[in-house]
PDB file of N, CA and C in Angstrom:
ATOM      1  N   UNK A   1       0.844  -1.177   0.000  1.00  0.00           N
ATOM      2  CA  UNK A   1       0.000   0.000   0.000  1.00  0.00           C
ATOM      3  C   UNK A   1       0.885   1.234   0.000  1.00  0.00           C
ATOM      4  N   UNK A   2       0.405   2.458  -1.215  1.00  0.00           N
ATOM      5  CA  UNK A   2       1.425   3.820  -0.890  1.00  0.00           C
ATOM      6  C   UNK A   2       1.083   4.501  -0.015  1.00  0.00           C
ATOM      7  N   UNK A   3       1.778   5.341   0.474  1.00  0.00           N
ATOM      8  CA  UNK A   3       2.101   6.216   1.020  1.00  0.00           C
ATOM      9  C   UNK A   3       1.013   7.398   0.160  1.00  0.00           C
ATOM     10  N   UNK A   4      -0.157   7.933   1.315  1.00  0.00           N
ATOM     11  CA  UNK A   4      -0.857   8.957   1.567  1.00  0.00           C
ATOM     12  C   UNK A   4      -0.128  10.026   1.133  1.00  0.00           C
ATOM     13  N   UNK A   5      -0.182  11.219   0.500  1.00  0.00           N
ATOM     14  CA  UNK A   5       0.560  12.456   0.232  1.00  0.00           C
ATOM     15  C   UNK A   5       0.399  13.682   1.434  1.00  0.00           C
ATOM     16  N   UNK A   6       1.736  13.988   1.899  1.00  0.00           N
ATOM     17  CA  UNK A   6       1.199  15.056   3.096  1.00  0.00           C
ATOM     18  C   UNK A   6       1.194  16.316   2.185  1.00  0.00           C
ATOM     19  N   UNK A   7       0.343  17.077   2.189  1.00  0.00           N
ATOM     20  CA  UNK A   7      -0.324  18.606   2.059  1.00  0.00           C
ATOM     21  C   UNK A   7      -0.148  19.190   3.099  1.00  0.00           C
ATOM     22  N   UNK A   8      -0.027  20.547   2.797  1.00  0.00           N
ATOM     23  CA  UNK A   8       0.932  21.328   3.695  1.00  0.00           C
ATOM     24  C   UNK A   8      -0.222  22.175   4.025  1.00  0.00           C
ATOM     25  N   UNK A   9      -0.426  23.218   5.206  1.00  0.00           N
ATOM     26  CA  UNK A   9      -1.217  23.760   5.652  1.00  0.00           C
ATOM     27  C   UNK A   9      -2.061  24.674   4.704  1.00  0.00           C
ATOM     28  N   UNK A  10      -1.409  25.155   3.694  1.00  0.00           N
ATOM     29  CA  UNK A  10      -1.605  26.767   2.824  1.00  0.00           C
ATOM     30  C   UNK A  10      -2.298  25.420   2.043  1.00  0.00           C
ATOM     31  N   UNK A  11      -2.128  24.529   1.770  1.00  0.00           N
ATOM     32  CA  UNK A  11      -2.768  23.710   0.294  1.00  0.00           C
ATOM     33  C   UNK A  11      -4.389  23.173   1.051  1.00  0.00           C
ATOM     34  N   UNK A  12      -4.328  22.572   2.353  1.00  0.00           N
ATOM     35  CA  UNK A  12      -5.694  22.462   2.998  1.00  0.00           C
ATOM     36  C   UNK A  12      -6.120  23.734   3.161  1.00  0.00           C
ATOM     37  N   UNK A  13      -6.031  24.577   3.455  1.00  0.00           N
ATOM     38  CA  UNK A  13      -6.908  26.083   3.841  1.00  0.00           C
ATOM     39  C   UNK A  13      -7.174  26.341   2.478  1.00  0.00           C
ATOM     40  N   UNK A  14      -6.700  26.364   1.324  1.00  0.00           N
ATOM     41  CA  UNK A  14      -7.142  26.923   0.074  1.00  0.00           C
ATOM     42  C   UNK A  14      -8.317  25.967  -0.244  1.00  0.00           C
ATOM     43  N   UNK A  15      -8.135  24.707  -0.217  1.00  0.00           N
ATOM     44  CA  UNK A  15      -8.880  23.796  -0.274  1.00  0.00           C
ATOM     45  C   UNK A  15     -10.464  23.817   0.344  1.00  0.00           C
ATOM     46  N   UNK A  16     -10.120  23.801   1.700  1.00  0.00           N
ATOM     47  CA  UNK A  16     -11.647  23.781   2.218  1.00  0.00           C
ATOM     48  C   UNK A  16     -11.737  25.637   2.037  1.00  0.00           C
ATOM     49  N   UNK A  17     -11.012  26.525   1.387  1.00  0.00           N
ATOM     50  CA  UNK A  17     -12.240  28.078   1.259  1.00  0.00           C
ATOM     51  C   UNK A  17     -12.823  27.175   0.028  1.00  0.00           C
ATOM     52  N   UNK A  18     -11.874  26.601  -1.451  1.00  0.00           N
ATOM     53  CA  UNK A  18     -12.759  26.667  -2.582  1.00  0.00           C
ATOM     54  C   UNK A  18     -13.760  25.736  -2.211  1.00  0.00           C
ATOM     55  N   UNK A  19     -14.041  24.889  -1.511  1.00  0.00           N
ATOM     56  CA  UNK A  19     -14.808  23.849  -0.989  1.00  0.00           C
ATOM     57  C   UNK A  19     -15.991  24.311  -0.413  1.00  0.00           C
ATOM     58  N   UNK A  20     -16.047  25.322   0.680  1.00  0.00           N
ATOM     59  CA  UNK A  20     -16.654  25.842   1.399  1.00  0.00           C
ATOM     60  C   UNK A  20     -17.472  27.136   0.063  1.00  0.00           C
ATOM     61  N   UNK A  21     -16.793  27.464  -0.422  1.00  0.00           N
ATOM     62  CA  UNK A  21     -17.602  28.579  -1.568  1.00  0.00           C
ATOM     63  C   UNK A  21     -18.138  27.724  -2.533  1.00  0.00           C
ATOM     64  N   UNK A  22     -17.373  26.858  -2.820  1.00  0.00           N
ATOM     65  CA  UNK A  22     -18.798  25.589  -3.847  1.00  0.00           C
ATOM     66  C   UNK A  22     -19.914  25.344  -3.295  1.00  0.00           C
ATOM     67  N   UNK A  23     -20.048  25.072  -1.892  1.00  0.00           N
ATOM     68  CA  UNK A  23     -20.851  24.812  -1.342  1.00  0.00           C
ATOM     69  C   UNK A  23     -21.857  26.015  -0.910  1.00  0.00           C
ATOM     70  N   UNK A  24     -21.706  27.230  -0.639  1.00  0.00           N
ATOM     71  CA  UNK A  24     -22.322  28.427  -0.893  1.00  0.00           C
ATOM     72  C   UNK A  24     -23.218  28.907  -1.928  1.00  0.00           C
ATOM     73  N   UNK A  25     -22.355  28.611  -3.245  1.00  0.00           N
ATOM     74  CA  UNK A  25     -22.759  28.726  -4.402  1.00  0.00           C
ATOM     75  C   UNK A  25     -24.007  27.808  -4.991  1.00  0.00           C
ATOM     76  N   UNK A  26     -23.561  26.498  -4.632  1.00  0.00           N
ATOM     77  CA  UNK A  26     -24.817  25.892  -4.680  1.00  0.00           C
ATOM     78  C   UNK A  26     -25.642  25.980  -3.767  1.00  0.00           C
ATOM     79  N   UNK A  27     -25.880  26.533  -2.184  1.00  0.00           N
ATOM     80  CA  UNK A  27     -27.080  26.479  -1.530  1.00  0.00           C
ATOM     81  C   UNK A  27     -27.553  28.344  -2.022  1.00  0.00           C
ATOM     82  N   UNK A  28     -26.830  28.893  -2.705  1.00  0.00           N
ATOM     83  CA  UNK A  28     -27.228  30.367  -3.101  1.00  0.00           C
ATOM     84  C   UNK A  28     -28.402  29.873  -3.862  1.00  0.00           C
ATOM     85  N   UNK A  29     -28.053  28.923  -5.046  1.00  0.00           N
ATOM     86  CA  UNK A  29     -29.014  28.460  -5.874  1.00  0.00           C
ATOM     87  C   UNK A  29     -29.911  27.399  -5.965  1.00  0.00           C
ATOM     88  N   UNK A  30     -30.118  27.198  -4.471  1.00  0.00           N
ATOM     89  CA  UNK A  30     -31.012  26.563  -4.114  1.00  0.00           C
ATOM     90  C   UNK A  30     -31.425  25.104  -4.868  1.00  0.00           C
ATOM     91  N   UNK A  31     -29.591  23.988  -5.124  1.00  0.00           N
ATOM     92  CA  UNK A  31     -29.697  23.439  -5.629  1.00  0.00           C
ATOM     93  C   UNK A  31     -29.470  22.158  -4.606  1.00  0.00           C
ATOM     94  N   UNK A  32     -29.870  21.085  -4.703  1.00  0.00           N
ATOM     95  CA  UNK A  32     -29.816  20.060  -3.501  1.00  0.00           C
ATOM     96  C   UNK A  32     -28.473  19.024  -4.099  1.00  0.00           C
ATOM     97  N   UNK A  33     -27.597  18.971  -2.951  1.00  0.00           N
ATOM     98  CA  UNK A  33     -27.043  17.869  -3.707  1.00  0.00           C
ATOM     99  C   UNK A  33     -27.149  16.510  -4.661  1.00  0.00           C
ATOM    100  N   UNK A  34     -28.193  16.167  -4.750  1.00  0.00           N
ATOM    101  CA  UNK A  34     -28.664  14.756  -4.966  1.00  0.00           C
ATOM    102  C   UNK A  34     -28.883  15.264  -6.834  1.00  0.00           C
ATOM    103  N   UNK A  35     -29.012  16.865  -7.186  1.00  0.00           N
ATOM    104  CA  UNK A  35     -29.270  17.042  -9.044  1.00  0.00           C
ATOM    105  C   UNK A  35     -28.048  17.582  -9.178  1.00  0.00           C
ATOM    106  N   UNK A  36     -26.650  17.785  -8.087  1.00  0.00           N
ATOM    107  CA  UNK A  36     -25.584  18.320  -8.321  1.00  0.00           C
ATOM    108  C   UNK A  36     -25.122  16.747  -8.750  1.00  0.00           C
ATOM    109  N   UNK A  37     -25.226  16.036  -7.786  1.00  0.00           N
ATOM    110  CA  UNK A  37     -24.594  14.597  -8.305  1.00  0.00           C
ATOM    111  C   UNK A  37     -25.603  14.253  -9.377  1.00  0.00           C
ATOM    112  N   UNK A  38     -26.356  13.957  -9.855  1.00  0.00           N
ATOM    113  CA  UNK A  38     -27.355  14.000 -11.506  1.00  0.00           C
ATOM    114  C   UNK A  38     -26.521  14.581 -12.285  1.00  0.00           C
ATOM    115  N   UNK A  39     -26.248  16.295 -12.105  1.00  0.00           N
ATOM    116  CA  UNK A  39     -25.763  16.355 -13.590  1.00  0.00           C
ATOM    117  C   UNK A  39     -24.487  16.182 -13.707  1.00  0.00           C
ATOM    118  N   UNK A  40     -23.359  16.029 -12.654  1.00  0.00           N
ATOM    119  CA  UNK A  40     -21.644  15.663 -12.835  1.00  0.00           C
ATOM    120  C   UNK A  40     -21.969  13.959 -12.808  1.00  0.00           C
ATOM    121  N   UNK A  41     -22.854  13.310 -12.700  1.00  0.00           N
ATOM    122  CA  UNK A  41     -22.421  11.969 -12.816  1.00  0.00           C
ATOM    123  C   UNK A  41     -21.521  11.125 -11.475  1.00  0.00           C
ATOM    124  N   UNK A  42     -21.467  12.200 -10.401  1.00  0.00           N
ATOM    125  CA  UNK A  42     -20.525  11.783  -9.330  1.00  0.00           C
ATOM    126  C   UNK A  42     -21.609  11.404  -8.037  1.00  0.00           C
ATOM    127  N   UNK A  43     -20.821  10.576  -7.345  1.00  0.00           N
ATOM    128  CA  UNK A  43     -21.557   9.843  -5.856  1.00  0.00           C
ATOM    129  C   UNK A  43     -22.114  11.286  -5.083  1.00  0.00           C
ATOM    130  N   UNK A  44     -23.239  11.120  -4.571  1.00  0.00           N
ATOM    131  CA  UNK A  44     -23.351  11.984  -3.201  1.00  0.00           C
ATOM    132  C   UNK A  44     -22.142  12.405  -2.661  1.00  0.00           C
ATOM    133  N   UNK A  45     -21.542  11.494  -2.074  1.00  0.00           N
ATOM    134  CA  UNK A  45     -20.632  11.293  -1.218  1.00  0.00           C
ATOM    135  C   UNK A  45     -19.227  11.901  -1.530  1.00  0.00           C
ATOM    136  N   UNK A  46     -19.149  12.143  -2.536  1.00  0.00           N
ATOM    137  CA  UNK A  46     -17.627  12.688  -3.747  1.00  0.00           C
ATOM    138  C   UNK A  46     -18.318  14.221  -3.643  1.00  0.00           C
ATOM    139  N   UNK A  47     -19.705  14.682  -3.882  1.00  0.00           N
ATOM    140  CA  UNK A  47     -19.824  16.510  -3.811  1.00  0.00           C
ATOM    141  C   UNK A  47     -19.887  16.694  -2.296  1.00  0.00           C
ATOM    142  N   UNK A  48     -19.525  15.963  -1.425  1.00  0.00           N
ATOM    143  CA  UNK A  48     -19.827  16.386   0.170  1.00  0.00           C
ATOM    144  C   UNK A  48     -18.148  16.552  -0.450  1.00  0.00           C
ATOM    145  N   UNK A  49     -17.855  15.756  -0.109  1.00  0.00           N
ATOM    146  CA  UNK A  49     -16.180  16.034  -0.215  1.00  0.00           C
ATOM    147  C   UNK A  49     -15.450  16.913  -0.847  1.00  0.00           C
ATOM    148  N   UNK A  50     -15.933  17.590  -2.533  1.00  0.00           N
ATOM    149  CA  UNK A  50     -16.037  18.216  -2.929  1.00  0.00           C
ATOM    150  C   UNK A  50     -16.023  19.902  -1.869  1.00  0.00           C
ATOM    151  N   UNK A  51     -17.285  19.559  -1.166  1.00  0.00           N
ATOM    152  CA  UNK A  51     -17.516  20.729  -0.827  1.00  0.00           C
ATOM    153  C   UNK A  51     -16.774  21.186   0.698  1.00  0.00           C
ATOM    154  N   UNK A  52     -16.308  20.139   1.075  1.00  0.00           N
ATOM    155  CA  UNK A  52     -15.672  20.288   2.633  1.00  0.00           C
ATOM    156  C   UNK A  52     -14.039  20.656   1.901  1.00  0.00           C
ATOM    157  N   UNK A  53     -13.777  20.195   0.799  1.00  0.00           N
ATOM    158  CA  UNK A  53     -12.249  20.620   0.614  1.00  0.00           C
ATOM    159  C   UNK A  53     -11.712  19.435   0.664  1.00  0.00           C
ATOM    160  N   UNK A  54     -11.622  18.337   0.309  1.00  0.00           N
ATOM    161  CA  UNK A  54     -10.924  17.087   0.810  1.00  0.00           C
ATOM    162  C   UNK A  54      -9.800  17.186  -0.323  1.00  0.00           C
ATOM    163  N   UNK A  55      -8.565  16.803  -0.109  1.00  0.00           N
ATOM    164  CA  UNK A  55      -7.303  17.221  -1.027  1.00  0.00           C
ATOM    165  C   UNK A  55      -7.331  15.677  -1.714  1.00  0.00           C
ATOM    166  N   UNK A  56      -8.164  14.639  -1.073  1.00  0.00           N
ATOM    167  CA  UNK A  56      -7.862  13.266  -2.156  1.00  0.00           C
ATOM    168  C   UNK A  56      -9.035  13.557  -3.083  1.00  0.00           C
ATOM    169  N   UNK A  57      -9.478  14.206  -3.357  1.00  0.00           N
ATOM    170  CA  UNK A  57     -10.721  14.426  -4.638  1.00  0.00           C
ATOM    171  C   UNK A  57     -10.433  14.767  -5.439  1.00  0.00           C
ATOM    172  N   UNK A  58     -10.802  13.799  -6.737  1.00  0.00           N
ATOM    173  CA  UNK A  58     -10.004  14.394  -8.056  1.00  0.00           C
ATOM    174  C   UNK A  58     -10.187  16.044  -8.374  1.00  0.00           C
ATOM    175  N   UNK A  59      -9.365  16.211  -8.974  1.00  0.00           N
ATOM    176  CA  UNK A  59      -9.519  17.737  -9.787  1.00  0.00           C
ATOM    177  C   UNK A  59     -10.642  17.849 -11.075  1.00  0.00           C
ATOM    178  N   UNK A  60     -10.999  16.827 -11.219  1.00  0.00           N
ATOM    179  CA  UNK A  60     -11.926  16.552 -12.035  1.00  0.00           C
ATOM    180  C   UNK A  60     -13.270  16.764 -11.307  1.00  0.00           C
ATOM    181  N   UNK A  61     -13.332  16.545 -10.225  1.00  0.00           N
ATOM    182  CA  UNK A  61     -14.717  16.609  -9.480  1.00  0.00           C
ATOM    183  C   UNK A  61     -14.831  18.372  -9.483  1.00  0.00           C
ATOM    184  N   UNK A  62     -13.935  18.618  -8.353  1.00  0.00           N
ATOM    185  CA  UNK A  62     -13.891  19.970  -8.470  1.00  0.00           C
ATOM    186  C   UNK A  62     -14.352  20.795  -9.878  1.00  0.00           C
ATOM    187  N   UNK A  63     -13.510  20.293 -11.056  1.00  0.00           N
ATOM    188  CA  UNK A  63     -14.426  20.974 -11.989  1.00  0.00           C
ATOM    189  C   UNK A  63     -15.788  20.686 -12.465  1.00  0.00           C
ATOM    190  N   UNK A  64     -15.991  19.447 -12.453  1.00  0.00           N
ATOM    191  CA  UNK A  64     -17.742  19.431 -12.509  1.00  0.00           C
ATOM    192  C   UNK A  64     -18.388  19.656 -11.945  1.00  0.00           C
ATOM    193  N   UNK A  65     -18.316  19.436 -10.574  1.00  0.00           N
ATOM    194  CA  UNK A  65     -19.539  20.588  -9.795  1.00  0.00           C
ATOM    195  C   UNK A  65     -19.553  22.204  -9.863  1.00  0.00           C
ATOM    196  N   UNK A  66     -18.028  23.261 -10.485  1.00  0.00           N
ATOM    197  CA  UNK A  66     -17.784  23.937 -10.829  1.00  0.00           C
ATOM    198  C   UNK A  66     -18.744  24.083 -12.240  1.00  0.00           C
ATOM    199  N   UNK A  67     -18.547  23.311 -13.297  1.00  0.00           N
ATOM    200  CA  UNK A  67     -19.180  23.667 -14.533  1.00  0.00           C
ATOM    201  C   UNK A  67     -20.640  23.235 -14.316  1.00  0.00           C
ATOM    202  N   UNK A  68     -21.047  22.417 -13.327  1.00  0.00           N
ATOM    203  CA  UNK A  68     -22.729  22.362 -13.379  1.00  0.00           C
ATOM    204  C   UNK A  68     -23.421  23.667 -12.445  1.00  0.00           C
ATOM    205  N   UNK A  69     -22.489  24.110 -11.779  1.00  0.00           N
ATOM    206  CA  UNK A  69     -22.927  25.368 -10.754  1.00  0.00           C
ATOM    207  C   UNK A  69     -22.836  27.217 -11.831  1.00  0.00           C
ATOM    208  N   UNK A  70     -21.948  26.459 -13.034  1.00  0.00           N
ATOM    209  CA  UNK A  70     -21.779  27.802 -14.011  1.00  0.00           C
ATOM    210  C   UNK A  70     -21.170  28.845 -13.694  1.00  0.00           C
ATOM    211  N   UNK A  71     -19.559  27.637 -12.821  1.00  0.00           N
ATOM    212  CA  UNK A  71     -18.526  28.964 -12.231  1.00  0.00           C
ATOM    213  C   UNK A  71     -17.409  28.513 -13.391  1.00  0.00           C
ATOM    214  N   UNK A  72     -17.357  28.087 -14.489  1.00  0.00           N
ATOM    215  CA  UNK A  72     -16.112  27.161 -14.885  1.00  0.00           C
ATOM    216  C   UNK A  72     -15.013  28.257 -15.398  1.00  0.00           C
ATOM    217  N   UNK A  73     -15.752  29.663 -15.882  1.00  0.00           N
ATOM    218  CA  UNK A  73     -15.036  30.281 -16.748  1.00  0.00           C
ATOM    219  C   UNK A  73     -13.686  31.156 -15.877  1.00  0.00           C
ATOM    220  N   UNK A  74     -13.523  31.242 -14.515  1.00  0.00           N
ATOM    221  CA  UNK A  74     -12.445  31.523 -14.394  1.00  0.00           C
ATOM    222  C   UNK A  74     -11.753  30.523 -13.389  1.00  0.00           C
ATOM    223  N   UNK A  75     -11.945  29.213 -13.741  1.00  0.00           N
ATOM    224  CA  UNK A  75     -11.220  28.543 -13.655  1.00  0.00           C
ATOM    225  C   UNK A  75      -9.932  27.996 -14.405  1.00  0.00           C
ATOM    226  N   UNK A  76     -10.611  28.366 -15.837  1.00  0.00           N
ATOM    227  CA  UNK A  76      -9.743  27.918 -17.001  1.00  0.00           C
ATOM    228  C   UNK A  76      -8.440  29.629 -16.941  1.00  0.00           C
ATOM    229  N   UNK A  77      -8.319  30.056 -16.055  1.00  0.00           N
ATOM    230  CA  UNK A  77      -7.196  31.328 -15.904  1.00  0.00           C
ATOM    231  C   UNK A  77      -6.456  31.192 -14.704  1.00  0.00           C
ATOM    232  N   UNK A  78      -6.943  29.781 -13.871  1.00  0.00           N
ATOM    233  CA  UNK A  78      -6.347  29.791 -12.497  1.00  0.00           C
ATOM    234  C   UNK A  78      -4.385  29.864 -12.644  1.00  0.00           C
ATOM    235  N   UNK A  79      -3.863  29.194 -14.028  1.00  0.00           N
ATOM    236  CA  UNK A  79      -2.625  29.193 -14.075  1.00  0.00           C
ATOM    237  C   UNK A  79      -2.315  30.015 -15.562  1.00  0.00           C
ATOM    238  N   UNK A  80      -3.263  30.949 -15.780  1.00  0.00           N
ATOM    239  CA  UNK A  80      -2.271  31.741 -17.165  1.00  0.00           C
ATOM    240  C   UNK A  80      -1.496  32.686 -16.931  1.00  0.00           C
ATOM    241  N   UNK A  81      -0.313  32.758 -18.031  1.00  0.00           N
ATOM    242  CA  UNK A  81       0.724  33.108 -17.717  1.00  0.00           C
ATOM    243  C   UNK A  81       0.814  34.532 -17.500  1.00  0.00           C
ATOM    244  N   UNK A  82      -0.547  35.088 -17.742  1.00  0.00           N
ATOM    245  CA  UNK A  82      -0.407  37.008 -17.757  1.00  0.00           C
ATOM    246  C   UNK A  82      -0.913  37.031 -15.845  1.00  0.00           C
ATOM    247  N   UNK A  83      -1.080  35.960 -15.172  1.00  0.00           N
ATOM    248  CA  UNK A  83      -1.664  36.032 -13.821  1.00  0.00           C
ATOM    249  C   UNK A  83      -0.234  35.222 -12.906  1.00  0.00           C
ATOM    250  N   UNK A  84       0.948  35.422 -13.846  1.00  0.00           N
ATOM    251  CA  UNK A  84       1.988  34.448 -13.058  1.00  0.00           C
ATOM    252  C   UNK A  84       2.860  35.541 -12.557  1.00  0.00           C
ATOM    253  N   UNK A  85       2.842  36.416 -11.635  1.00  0.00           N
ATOM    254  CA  UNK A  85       3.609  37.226 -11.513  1.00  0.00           C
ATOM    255  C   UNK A  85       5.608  36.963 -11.324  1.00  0.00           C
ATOM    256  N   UNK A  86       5.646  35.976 -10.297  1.00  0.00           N
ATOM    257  CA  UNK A  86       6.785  35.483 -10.041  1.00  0.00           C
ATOM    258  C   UNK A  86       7.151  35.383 -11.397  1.00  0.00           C
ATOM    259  N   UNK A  87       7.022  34.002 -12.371  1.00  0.00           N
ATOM    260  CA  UNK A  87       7.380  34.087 -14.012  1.00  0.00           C
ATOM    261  C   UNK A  87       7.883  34.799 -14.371  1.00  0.00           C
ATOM    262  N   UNK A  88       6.635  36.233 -14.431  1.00  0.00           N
ATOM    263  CA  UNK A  88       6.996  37.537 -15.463  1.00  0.00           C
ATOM    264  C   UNK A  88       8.299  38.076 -14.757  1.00  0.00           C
ATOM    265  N   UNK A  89       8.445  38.081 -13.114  1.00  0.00           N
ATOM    266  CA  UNK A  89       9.494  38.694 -12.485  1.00  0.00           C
ATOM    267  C   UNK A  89      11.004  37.981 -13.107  1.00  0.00           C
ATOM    268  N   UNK A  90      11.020  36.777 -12.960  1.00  0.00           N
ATOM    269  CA  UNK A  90      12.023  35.904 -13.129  1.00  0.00           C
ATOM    270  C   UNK A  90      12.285  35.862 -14.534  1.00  0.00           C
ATOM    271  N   UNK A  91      11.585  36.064 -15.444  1.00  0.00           N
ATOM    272  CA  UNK A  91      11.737  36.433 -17.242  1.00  0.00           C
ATOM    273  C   UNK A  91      12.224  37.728 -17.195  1.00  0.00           C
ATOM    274  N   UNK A  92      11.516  38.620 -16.708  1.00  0.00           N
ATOM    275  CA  UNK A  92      12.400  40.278 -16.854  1.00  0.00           C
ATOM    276  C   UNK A  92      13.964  39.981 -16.266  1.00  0.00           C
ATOM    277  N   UNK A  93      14.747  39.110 -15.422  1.00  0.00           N
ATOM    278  CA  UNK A  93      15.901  39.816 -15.014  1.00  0.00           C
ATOM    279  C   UNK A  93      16.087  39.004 -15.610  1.00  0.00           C
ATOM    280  N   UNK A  94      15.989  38.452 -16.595  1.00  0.00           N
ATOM    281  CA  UNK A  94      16.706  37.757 -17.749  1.00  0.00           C
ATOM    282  C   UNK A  94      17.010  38.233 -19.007  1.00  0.00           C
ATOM    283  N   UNK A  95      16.484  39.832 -19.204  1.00  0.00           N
ATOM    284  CA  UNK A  95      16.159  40.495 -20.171  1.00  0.00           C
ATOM    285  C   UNK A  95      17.516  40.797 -20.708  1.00  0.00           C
ATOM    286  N   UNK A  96      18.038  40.800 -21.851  1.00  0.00           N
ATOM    287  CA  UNK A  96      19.513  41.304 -22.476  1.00  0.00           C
ATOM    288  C   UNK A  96      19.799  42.841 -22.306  1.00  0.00           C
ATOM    289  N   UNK A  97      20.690  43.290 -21.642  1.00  0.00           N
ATOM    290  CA  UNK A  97      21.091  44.520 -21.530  1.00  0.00           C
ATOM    291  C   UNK A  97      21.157  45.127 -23.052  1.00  0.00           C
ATOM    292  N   UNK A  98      21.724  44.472 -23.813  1.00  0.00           N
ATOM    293  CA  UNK A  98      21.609  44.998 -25.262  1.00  0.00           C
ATOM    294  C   UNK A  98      20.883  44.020 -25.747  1.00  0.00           C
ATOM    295  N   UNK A  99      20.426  44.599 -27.218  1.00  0.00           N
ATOM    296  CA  UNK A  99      19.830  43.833 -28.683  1.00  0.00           C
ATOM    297  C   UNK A  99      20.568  43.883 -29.699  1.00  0.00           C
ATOM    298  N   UNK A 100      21.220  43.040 -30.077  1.00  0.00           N
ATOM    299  CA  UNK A 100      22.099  43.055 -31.297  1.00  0.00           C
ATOM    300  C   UNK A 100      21.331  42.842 -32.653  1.00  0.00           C
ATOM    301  N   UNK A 101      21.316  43.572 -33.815  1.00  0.00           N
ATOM    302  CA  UNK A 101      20.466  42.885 -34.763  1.00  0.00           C
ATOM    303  C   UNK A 101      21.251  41.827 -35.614  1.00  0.00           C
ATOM    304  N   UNK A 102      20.378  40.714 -36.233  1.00  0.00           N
ATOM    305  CA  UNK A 102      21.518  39.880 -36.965  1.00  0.00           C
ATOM    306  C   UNK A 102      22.272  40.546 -38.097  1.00  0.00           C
ATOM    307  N   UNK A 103      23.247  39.992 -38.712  1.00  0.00           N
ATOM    308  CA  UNK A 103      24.005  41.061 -39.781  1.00  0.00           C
ATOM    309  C   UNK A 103      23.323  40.539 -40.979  1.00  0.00           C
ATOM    310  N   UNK A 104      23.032  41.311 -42.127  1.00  0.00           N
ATOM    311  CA  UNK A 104      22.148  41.198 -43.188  1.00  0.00           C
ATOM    312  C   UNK A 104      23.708  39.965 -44.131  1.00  0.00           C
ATOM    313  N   UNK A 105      22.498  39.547 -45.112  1.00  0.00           N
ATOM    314  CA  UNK A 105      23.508  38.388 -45.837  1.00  0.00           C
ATOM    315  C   UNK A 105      24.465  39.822 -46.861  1.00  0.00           C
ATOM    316  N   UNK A 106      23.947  40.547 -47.298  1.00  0.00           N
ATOM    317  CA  UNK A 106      24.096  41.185 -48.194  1.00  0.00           C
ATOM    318  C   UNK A 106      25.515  42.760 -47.478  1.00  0.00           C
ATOM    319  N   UNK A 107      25.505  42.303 -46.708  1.00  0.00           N
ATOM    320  CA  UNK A 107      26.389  42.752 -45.578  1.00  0.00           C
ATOM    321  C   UNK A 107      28.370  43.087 -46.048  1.00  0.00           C
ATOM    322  N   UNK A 108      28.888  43.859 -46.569  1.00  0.00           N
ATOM    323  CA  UNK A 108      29.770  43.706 -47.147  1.00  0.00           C
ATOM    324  C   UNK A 108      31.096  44.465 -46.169  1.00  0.00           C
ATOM    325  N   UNK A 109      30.866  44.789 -45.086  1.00  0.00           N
ATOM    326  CA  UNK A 109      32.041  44.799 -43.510  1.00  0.00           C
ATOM    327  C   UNK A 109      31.989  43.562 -42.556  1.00  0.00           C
ATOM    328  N   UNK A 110      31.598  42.953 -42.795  1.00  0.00           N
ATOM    329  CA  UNK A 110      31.636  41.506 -41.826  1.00  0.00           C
ATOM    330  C   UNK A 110      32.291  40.262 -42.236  1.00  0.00           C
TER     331      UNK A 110
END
């Protein structure tokens, strides 16, 4: 049998807020779990979990009760690269102090 994965404090707290706001979202809309599991195709028991934050639940669940609740669209930006600040930081001090242009073929000092 493997070895359980330990998750670190910041990865459970993110977890049960998005968990805890799925679960908001659907009692906002006055939807019962039992047509949340109908339209993702998933157990009762997988949108409780879903909604408490449980870190062994696929990422797949998370997005279907996401796309049957009609939050999906900024999910698909959770990792783009114009929202990666560190990245953009770590690409700029990589930036070339100069720009050299290439030398043309037709170039007759080189």
């Amino acid at each position: 049998m493997g070895k359980s994965p330990h998750f670190q404090i910041p990865i459970l707290r993110a977890l049960r807020k998005i968990g805890g706001d799925i679960k908001d979202a659907r009692k906002r809309r006055r939807i019962p779990v039992n047509l949340i599991a109908e339209r993702t195709g998933l157990s009762r028991t997988t949108i409780h979990k879903v909604e408490k934050g449980d870190p062994g639940t696929s990422f797949g669940a998370y997005t279907a009760v996401l796309f049957s609740l009609g939050m999906i669209d900024r999910l698909q930006d959770i990792a783009d690269a114009r929202h990666d600040l560190t990245g953009i930081q770590l690409l700029d001090e990589k930036l070339p102090e100069r720009i050299h242009l290439p030398k043309r073929k037709d170039d007759k000092h080189g």
